[in-house]
N, C-alpha and C. Protein backbone atom coordinates (compact mmCIF):
# COMPACT_ATOMS: atom_id res chain seq x y z
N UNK A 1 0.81 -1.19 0.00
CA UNK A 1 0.00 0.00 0.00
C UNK A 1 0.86 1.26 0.00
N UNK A 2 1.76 1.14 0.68
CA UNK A 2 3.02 2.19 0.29
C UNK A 2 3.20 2.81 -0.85
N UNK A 3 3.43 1.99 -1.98
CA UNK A 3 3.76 2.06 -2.96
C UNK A 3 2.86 2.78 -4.16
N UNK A 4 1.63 2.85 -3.37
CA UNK A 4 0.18 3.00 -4.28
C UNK A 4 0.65 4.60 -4.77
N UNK A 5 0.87 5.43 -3.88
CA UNK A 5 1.57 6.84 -4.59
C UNK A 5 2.78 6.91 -5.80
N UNK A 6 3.08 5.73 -5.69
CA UNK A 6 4.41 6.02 -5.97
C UNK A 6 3.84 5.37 -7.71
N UNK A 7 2.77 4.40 -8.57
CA UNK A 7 2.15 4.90 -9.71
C UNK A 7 2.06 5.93 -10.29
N UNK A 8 1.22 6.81 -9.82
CA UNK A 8 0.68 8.20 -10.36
C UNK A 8 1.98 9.08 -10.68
N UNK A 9 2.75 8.80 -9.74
CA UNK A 9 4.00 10.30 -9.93
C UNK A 9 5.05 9.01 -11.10
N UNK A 10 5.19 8.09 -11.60
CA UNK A 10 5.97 7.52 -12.32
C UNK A 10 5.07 7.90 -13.80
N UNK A 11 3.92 7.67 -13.94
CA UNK A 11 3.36 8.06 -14.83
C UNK A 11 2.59 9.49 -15.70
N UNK A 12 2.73 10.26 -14.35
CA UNK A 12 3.49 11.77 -14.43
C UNK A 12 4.53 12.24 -14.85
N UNK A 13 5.71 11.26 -14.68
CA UNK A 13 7.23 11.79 -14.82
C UNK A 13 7.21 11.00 -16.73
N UNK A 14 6.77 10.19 -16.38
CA UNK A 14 6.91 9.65 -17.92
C UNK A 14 5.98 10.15 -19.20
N UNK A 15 5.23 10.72 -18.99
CA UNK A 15 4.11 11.49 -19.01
C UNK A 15 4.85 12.71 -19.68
N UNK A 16 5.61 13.31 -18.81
CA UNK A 16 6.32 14.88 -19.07
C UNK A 16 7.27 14.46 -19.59
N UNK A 17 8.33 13.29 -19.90
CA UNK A 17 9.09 13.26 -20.88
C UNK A 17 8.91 12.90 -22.07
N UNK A 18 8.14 12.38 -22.33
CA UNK A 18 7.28 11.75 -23.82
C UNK A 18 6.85 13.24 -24.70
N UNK A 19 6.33 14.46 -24.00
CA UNK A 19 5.83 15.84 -24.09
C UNK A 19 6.78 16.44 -24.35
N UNK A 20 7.88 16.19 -23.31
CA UNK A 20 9.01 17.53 -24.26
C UNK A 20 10.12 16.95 -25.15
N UNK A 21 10.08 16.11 -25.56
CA UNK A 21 10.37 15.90 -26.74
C UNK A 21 9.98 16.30 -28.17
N UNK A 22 10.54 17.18 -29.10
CA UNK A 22 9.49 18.09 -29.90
C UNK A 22 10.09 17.09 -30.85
N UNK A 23 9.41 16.97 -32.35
CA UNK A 23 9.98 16.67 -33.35
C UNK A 23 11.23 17.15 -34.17
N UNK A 24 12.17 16.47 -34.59
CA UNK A 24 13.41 17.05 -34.90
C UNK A 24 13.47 16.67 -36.26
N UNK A 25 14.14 17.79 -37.25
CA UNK A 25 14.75 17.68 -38.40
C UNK A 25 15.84 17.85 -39.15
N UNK A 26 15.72 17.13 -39.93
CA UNK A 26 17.34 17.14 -40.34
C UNK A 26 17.12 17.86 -41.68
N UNK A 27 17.93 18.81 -41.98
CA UNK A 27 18.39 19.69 -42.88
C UNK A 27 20.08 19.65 -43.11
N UNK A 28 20.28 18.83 -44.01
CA UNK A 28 21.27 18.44 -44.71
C UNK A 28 22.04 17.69 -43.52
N UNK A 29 23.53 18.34 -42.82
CA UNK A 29 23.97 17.91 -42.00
C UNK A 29 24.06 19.07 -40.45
N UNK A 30 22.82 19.99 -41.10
CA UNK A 30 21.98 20.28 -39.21
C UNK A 30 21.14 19.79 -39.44
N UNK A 31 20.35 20.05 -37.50
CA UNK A 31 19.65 19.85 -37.18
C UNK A 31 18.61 20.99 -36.52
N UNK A 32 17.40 20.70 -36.42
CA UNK A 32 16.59 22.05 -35.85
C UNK A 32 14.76 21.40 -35.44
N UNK A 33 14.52 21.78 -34.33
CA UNK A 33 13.45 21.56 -33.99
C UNK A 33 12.35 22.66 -34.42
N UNK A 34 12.45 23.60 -35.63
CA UNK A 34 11.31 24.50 -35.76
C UNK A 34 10.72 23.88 -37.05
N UNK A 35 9.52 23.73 -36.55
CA UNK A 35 8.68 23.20 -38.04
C UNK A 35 8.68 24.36 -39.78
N UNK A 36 9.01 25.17 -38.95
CA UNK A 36 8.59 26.34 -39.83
C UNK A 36 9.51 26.24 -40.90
N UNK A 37 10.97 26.51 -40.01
CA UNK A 37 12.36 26.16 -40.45
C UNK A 37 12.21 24.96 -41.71
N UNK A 38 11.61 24.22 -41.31
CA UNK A 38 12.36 22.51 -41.53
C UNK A 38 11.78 22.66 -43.05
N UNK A 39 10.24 23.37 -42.87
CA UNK A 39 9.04 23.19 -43.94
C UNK A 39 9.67 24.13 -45.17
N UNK A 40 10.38 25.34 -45.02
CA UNK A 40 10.68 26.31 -45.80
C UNK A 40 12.03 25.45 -46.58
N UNK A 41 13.03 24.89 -45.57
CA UNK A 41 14.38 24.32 -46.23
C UNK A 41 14.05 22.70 -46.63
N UNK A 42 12.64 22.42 -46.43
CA UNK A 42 12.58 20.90 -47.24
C UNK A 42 13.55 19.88 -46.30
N UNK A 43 13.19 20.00 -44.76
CA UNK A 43 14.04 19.48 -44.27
C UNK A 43 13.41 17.94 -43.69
N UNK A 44 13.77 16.76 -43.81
CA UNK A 44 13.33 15.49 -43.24
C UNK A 44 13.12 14.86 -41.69
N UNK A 45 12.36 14.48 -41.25
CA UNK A 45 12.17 13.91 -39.72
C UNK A 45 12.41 13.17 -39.92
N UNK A 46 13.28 13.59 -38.62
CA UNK A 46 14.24 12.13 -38.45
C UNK A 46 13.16 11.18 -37.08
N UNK A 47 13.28 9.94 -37.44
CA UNK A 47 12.46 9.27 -36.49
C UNK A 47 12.99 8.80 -36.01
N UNK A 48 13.16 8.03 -34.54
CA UNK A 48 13.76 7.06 -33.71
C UNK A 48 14.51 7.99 -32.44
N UNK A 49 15.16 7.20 -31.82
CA UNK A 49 16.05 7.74 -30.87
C UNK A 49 16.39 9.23 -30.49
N UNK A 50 17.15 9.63 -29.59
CA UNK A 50 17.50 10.99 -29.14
C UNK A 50 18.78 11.38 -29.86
N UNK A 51 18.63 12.53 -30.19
CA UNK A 51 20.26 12.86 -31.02
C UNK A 51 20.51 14.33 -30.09
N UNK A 52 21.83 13.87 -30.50
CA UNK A 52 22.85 14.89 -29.75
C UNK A 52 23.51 15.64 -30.62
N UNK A 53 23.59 16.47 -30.73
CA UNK A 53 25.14 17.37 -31.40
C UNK A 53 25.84 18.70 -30.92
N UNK A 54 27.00 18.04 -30.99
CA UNK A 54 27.76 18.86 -29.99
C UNK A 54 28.63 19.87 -31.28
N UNK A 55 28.13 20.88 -31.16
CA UNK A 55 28.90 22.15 -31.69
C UNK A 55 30.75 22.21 -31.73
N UNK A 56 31.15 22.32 -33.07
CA UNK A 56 32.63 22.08 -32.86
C UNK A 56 33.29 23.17 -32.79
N UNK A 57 34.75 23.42 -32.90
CA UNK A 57 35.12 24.56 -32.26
C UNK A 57 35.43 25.31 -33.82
N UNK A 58 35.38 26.77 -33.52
CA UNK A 58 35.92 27.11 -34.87
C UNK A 58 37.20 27.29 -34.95
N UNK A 59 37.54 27.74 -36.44
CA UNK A 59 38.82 28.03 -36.76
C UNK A 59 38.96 29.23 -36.68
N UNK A 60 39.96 30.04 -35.99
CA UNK A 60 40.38 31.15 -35.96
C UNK A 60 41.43 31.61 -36.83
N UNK A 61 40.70 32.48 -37.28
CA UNK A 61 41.51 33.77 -38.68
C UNK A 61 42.90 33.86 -38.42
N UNK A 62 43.78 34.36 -39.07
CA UNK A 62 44.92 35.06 -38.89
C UNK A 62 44.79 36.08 -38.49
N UNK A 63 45.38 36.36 -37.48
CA UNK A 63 45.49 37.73 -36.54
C UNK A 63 45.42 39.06 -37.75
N UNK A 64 44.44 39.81 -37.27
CA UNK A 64 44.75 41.55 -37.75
C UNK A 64 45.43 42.54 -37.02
N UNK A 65 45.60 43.07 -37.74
CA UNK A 65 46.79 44.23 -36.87
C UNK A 65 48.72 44.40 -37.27
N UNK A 66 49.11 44.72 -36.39
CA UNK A 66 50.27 44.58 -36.40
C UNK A 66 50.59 43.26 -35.50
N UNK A 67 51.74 42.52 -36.57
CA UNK A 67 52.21 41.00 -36.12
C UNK A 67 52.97 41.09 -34.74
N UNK A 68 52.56 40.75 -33.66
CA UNK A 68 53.41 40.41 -32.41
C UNK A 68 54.89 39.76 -33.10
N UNK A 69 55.46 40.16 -31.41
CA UNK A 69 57.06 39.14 -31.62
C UNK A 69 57.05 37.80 -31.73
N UNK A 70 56.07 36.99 -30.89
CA UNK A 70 55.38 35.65 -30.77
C UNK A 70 55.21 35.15 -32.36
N UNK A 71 53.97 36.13 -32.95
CA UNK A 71 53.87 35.30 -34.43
C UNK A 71 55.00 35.84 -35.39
N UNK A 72 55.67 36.54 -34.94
CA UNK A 72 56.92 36.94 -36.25
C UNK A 72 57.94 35.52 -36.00
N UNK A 73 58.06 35.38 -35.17
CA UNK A 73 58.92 33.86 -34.65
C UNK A 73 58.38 32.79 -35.21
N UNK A 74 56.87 32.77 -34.92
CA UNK A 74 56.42 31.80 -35.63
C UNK A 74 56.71 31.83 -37.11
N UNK A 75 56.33 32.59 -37.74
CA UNK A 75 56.07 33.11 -38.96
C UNK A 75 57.19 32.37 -39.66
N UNK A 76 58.48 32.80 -39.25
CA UNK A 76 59.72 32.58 -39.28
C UNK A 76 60.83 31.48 -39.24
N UNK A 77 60.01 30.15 -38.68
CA UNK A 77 60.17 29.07 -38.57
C UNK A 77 60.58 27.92 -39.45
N UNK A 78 60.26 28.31 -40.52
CA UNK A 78 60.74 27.84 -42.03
C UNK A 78 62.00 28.60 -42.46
N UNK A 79 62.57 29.53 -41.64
CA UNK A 79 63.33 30.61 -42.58
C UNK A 79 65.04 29.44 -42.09
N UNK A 80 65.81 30.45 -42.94
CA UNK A 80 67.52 29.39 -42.17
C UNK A 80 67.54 30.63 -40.89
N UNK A 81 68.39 29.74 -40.32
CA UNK A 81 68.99 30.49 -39.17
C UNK A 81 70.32 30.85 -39.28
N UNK A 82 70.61 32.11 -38.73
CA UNK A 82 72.02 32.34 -38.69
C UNK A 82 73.01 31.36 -38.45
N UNK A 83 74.13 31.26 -39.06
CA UNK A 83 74.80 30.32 -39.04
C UNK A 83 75.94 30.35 -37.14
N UNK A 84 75.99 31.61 -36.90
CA UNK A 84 76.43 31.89 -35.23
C UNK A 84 75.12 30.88 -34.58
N UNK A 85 74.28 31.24 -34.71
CA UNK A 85 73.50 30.81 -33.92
C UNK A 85 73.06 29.27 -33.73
N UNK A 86 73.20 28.67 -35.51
CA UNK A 86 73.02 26.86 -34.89
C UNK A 86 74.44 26.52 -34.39
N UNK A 87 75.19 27.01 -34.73
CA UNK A 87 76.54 26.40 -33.86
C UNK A 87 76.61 26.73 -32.92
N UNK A 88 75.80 27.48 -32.25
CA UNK A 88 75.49 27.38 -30.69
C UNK A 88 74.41 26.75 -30.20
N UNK A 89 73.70 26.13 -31.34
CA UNK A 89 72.15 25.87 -31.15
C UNK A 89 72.93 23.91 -31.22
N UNK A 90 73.77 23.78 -31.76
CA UNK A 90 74.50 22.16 -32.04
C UNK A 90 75.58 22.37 -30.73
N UNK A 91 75.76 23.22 -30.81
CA UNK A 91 77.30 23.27 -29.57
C UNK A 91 76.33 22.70 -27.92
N UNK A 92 74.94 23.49 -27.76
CA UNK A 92 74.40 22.43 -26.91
C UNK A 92 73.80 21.34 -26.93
N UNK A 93 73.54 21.61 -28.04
CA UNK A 93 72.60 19.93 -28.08
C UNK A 93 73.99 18.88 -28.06
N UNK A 94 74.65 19.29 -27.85
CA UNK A 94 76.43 18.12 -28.02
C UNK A 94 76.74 18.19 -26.01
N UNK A 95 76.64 19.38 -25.92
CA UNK A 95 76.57 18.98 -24.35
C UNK A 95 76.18 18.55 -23.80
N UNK A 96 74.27 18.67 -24.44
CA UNK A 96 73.58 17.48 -23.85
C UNK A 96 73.22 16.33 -23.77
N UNK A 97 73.39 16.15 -24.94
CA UNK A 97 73.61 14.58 -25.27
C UNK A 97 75.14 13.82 -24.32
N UNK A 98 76.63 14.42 -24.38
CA UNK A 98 77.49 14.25 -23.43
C UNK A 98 76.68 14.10 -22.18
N UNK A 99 76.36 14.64 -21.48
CA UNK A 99 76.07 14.50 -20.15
C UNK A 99 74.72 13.19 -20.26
N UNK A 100 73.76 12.98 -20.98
CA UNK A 100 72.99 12.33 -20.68
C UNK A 100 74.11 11.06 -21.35
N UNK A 101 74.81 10.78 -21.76
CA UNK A 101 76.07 9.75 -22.13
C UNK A 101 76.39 9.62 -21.20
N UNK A 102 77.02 10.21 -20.39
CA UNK A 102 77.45 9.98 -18.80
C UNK A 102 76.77 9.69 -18.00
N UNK A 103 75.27 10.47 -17.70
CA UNK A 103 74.52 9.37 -17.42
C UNK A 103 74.59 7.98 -17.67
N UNK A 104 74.19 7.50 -18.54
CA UNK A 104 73.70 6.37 -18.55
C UNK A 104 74.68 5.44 -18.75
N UNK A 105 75.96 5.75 -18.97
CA UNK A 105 77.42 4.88 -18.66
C UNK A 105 77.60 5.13 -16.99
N UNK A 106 77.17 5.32 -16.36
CA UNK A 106 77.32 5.80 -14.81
C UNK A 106 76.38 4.44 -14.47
N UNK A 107 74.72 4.67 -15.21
CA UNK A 107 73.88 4.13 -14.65
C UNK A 107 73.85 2.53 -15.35
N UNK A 108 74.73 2.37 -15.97
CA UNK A 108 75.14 0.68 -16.96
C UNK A 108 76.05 0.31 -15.61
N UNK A 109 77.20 0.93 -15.41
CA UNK A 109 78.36 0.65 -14.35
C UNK A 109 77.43 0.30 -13.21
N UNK A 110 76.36 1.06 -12.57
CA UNK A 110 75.88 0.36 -11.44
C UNK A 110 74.93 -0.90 -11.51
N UNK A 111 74.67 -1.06 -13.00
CA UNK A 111 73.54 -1.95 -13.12
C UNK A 111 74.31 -3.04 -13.36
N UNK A 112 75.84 -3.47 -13.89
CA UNK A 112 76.44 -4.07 -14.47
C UNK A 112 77.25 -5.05 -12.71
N UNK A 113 77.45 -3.87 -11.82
CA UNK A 113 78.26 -4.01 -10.99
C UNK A 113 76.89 -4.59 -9.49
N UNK A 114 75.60 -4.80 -9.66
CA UNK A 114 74.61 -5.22 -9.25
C UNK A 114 74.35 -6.42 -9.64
N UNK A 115 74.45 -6.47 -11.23
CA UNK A 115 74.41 -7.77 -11.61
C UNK A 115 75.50 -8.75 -11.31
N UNK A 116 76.55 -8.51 -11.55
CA UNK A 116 77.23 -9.41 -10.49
C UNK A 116 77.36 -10.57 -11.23
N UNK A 117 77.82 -10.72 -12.75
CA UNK A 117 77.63 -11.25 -13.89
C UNK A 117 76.70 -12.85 -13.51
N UNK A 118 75.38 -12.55 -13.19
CA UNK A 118 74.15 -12.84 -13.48
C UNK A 118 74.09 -13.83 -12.34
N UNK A 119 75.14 -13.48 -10.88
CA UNK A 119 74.59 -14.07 -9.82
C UNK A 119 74.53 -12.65 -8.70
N UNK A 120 73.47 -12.06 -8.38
CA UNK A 120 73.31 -10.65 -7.50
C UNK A 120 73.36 -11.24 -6.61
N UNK A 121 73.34 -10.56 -5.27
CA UNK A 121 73.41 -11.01 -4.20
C UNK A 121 71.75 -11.04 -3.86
N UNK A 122 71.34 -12.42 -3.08
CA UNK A 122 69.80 -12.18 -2.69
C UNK A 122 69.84 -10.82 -1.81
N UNK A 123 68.52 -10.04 -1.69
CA UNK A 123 68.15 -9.39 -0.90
C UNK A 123 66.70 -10.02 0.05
N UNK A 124 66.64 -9.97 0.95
CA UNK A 124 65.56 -9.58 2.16
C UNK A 124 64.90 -11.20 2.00
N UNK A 125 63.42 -10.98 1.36
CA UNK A 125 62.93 -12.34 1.10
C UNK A 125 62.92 -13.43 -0.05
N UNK A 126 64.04 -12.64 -0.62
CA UNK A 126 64.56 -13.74 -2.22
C UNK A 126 65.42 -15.33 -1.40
N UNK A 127 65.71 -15.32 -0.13
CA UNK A 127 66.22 -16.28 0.12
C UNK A 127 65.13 -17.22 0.83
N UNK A 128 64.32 -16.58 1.06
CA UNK A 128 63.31 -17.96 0.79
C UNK A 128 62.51 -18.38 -0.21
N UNK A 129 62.22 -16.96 -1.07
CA UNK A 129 61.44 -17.29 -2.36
C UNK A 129 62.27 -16.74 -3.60
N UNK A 130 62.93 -18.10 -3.95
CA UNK A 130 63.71 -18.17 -5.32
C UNK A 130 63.23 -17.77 -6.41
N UNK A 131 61.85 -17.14 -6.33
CA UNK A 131 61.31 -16.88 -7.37
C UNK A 131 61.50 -15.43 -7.77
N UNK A 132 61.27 -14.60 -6.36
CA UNK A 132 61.62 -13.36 -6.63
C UNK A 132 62.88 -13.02 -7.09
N UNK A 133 63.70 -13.59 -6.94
CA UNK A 133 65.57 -13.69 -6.78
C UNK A 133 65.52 -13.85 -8.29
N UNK A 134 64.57 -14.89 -9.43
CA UNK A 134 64.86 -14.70 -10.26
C UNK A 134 63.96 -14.09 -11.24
N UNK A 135 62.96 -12.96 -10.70
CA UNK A 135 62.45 -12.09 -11.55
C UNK A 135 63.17 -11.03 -11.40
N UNK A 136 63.97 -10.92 -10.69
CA UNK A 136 65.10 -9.44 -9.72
C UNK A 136 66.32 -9.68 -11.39
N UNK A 137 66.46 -11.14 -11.15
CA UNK A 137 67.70 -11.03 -12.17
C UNK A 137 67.49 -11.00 -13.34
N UNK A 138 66.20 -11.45 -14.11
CA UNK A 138 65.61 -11.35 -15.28
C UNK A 138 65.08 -9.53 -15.18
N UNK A 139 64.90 -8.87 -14.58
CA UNK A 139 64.56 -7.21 -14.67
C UNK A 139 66.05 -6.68 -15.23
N UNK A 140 66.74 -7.31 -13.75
CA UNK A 140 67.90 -6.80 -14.11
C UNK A 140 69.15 -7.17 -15.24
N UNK A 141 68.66 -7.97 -16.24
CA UNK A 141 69.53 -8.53 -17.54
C UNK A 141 68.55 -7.41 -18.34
N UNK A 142 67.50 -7.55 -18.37
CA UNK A 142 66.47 -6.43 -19.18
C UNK A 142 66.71 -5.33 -19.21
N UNK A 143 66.94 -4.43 -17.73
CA UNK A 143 67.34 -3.65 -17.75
C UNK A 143 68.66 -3.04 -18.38
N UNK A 144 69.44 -3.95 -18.53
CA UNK A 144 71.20 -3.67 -18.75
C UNK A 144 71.37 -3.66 -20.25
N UNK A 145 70.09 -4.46 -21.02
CA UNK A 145 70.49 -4.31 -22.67
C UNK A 145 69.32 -2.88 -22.69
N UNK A 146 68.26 -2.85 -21.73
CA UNK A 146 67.27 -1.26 -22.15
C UNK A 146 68.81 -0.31 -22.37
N UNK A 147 69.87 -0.11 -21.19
CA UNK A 147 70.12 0.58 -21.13
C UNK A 147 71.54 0.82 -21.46
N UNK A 148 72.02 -0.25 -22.57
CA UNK A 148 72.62 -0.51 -23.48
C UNK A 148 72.24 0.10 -24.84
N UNK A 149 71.11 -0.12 -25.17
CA UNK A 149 70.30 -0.19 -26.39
C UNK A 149 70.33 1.95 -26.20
N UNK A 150 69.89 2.58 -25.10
CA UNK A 150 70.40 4.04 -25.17
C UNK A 150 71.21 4.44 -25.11
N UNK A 151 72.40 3.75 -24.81
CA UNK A 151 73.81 4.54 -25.08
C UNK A 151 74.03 4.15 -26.31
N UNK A 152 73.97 3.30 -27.14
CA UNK A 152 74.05 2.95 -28.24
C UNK A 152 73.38 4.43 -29.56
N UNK A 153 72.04 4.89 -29.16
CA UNK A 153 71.45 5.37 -29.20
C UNK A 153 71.70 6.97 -29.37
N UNK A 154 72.34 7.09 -27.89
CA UNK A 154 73.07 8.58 -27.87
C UNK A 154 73.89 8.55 -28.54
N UNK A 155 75.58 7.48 -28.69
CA UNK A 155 76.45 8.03 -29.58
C UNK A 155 75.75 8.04 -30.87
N UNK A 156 74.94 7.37 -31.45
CA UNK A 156 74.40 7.26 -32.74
C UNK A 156 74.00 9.35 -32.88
N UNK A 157 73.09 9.62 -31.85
CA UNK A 157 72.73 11.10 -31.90
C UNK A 157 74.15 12.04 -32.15
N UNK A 158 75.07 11.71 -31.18
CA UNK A 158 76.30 12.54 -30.73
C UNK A 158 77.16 12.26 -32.31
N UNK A 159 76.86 10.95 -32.98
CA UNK A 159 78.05 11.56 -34.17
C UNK A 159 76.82 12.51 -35.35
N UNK A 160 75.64 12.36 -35.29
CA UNK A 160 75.08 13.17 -35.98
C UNK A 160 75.25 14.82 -36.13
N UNK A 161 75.29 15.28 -34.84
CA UNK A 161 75.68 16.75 -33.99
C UNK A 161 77.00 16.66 -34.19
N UNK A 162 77.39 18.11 -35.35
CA UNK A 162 78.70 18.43 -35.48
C UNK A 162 79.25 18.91 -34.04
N UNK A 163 80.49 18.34 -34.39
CA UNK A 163 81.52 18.43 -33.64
C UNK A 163 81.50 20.29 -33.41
N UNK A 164 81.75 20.62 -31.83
CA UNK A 164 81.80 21.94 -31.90
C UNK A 164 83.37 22.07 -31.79
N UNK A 165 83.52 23.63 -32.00
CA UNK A 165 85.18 23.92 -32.46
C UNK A 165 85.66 25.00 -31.28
């Protein structure tokens, strides 16, 4: 008997959504709920289901006015560059590549000197479970050609980048 209210307001609520649903038409690839609209542009009802369309973003013009420093740079991006300037623009990219070389010959030496040519020392609970001990040493053989395979990688970059003078 509880429940006896609870009919009327479900068939109320369903009631008012069946109602505002207006008829929709399709005019080419819009859409528009005015009959008036639809009748003047020869536009088709669409039947079935609920449609959505979500408005896309537009494209924005090329700036008017006078060109900022921002888009003159841009603008400019295709152009050559002074020749001072990529040899300072290669003179770092050579430093940085050096140092991330040192990195990762730093970080081979500790991975190399861990491995312990492919017997590590157990840690904590690898000496009771041999299993972990040998997913530790299978990471760590993985790890040592990953990080093989980038130094390999960098000098490949570093002879590309002229030599600075």
């Amino acid at each position: 008997m509880k429940y006896a209210y609870l009919i009327p307001l479900a068939a109320l609520v369903f009631a008012a959504n069946s109602h505002a649903q207006a008829r929709i038409f399709r005019c080419g690839n819009a859409y528009t709920n005015d009959a008036a609209e639809a009748k003047s542009k020869n536009c088709k009802l669409v039947e079935g289901g609920y449609i959505t369309v979500v408005e896309g973003t537009r494209v924005q013009g090329a700036p008017s006015g006078s060109a900022s420093n921002a888009s003159t740079k841009l603008a400019s991006a295709g152009t050559r560059v002074e020749s001072a300037d990529q040899k300072a623009r290669d003179s770092d990219a050579r430093q940085i590549l050096e140092s991330e070389l040192k990195k990762a010959e730093v970080r081979q030496a500790e991975l190399l000197k861990e491995f312990n040519n492919g017997e590590p020392d157990k840690q904590g609970s690898e000496g009771r479970n041999y299993q972990k001990y040998l997913d530790r040493v299978a990471e760590l053989k993985a790890s040592i050609a990953r990080n093989q395979n980038d130094i390999a990688g960098i000098k490949r970059e570093l002879d590309r980048v002229p030599a600075s003078k």
